[in-house]
C-alpha atoms as a PDB file:
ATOM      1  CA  UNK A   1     106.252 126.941  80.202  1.00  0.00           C
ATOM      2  CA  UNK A   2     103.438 124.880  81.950  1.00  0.00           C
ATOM      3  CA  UNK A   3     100.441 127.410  83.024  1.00  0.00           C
ATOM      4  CA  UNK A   4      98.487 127.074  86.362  1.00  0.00           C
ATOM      5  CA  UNK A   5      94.948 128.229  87.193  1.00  0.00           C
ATOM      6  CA  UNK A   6      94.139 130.662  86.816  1.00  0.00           C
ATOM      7  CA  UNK A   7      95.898 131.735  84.465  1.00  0.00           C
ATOM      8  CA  UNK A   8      95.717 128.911  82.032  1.00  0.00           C
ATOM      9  CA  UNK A   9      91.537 129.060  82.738  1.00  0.00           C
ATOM     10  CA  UNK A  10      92.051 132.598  81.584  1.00  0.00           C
ATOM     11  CA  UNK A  11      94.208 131.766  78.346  1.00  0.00           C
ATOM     12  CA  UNK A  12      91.896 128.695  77.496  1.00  0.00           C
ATOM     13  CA  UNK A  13      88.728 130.604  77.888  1.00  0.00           C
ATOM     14  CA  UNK A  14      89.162 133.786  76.903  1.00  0.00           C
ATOM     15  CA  UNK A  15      92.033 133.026  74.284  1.00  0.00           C
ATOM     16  CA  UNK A  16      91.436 129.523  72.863  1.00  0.00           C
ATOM     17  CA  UNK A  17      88.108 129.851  72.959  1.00  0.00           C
ATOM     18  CA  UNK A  18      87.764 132.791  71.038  1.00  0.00           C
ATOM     19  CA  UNK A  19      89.727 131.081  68.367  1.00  0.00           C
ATOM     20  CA  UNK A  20      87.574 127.968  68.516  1.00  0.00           C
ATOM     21  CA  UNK A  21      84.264 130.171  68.096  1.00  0.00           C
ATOM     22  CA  UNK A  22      85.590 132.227  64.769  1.00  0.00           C
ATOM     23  CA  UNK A  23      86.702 129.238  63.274  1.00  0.00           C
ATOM     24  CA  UNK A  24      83.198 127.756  64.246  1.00  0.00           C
ATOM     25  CA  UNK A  25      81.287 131.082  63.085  1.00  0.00           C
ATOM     26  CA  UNK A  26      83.431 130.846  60.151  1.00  0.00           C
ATOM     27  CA  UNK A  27      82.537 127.405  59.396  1.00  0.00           C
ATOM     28  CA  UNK A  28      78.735 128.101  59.277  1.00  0.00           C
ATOM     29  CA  UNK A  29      78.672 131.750  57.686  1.00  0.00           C
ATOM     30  CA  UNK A  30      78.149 133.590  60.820  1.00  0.00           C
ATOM     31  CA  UNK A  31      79.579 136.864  60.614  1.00  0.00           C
ATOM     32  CA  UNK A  32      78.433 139.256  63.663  1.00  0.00           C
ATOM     33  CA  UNK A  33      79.461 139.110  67.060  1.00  0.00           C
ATOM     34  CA  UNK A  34      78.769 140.832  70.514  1.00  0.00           C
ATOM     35  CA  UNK A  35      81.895 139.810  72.450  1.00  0.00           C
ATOM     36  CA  UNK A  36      81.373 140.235  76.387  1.00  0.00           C
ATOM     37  CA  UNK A  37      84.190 142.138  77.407  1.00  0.00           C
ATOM     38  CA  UNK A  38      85.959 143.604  80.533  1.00  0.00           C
ATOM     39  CA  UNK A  39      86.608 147.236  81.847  1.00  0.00           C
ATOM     40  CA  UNK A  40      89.117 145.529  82.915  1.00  0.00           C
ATOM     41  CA  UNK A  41      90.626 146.267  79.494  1.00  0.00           C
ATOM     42  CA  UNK A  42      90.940 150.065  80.628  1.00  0.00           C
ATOM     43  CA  UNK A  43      93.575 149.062  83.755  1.00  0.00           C
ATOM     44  CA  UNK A  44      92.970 151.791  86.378  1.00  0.00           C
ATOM     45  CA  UNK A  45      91.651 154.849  84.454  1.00  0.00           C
ATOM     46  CA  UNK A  46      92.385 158.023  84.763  1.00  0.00           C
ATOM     47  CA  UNK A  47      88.693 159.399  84.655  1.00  0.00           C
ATOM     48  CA  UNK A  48      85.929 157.922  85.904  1.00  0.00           C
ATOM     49  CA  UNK A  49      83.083 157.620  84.526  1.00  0.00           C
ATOM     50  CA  UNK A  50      85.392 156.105  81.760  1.00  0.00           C
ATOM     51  CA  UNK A  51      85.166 157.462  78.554  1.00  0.00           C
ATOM     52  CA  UNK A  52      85.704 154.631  75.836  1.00  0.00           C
ATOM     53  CA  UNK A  53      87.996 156.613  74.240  1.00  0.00           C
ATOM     54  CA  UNK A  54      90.110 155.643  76.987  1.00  0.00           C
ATOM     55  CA  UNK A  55      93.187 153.499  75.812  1.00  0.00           C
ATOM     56  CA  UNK A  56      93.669 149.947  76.832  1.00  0.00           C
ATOM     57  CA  UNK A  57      96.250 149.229  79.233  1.00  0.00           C
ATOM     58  CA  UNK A  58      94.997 146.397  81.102  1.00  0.00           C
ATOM     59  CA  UNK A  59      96.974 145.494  84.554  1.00  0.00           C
ATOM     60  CA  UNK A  60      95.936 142.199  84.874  1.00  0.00           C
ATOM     61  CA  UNK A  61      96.102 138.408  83.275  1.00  0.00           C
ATOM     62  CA  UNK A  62      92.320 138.664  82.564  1.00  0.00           C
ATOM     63  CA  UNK A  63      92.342 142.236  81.289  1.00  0.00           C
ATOM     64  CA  UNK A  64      95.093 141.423  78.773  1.00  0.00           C
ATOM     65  CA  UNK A  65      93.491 138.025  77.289  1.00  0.00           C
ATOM     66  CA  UNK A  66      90.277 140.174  77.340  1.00  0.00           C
ATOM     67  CA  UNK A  67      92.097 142.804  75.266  1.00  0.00           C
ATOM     68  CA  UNK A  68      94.038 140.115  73.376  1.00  0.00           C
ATOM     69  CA  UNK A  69      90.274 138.804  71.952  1.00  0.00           C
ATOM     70  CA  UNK A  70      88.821 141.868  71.024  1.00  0.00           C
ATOM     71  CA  UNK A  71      92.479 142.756  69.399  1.00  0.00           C
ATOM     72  CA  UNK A  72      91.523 139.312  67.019  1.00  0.00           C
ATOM     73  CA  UNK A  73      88.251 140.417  66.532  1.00  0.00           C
ATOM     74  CA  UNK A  74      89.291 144.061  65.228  1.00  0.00           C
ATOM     75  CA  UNK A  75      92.092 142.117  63.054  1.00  0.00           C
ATOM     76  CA  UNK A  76      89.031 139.421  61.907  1.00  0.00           C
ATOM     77  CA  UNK A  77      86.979 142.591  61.175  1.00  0.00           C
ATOM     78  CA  UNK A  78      89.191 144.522  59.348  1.00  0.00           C
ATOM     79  CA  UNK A  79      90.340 141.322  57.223  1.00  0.00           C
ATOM     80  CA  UNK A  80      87.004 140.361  56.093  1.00  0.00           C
ATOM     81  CA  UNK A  81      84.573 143.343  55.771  1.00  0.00           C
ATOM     82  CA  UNK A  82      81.749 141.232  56.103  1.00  0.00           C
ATOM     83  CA  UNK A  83      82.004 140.836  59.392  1.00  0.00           C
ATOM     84  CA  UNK A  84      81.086 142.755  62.245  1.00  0.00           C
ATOM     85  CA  UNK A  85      81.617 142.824  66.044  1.00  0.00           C
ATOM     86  CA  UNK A  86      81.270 145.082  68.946  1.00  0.00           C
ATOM     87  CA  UNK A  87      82.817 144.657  72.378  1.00  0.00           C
ATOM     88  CA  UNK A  88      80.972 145.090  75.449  1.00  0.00           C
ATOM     89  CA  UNK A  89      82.857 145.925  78.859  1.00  0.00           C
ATOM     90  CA  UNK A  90      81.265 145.236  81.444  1.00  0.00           C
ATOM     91  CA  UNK A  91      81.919 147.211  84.933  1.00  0.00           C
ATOM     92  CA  UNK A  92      80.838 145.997  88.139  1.00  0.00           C
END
């Protein structure tokens, strides 16, 4: 399957790129991250203001590669307890 912009932007930033900077943080013993985020990640909520206990059913390409990176960063986190991360999403 070939990808177009934006999607493929989307997948190679958000995606790749998170990939490329753990393996990089990895590399030289860097083990905390802030990851800028989307409310995105939400979809269309429910309740507004959003509580973030709100589940994650994003609705669009970037929401779900969003979600997909901080999904790797919980599964980095809770592989290796020496790191830590937090999430940030971001509204407009």
């Amino acid at each position: 399957m070939i990808l177009h912009p934006p999607f493929r932007s989307y997948y190679d930033v958000n995606i790749l790129g998170t990939i490329n900077l753990l393996q990089a943080m990895k590399e030289h013993n860097c083990t905390r991250m802030v990851y800028s985020s989307s409310a995105t990640v939400y979809g269309i909520p429910k309740q507004i203001p959003i509580p973030e206990s709100t589940p994650m059913a994003p609705e669009s390409v970037y929401g779900r590669t969003k979600m997909m990176s901080e999904l790797m960063l919980k599964d980095v986190c809770d592989a290796y307890p020496e790191w830590k991360a937090i999430s940030l999403r971001y509204f407009k």
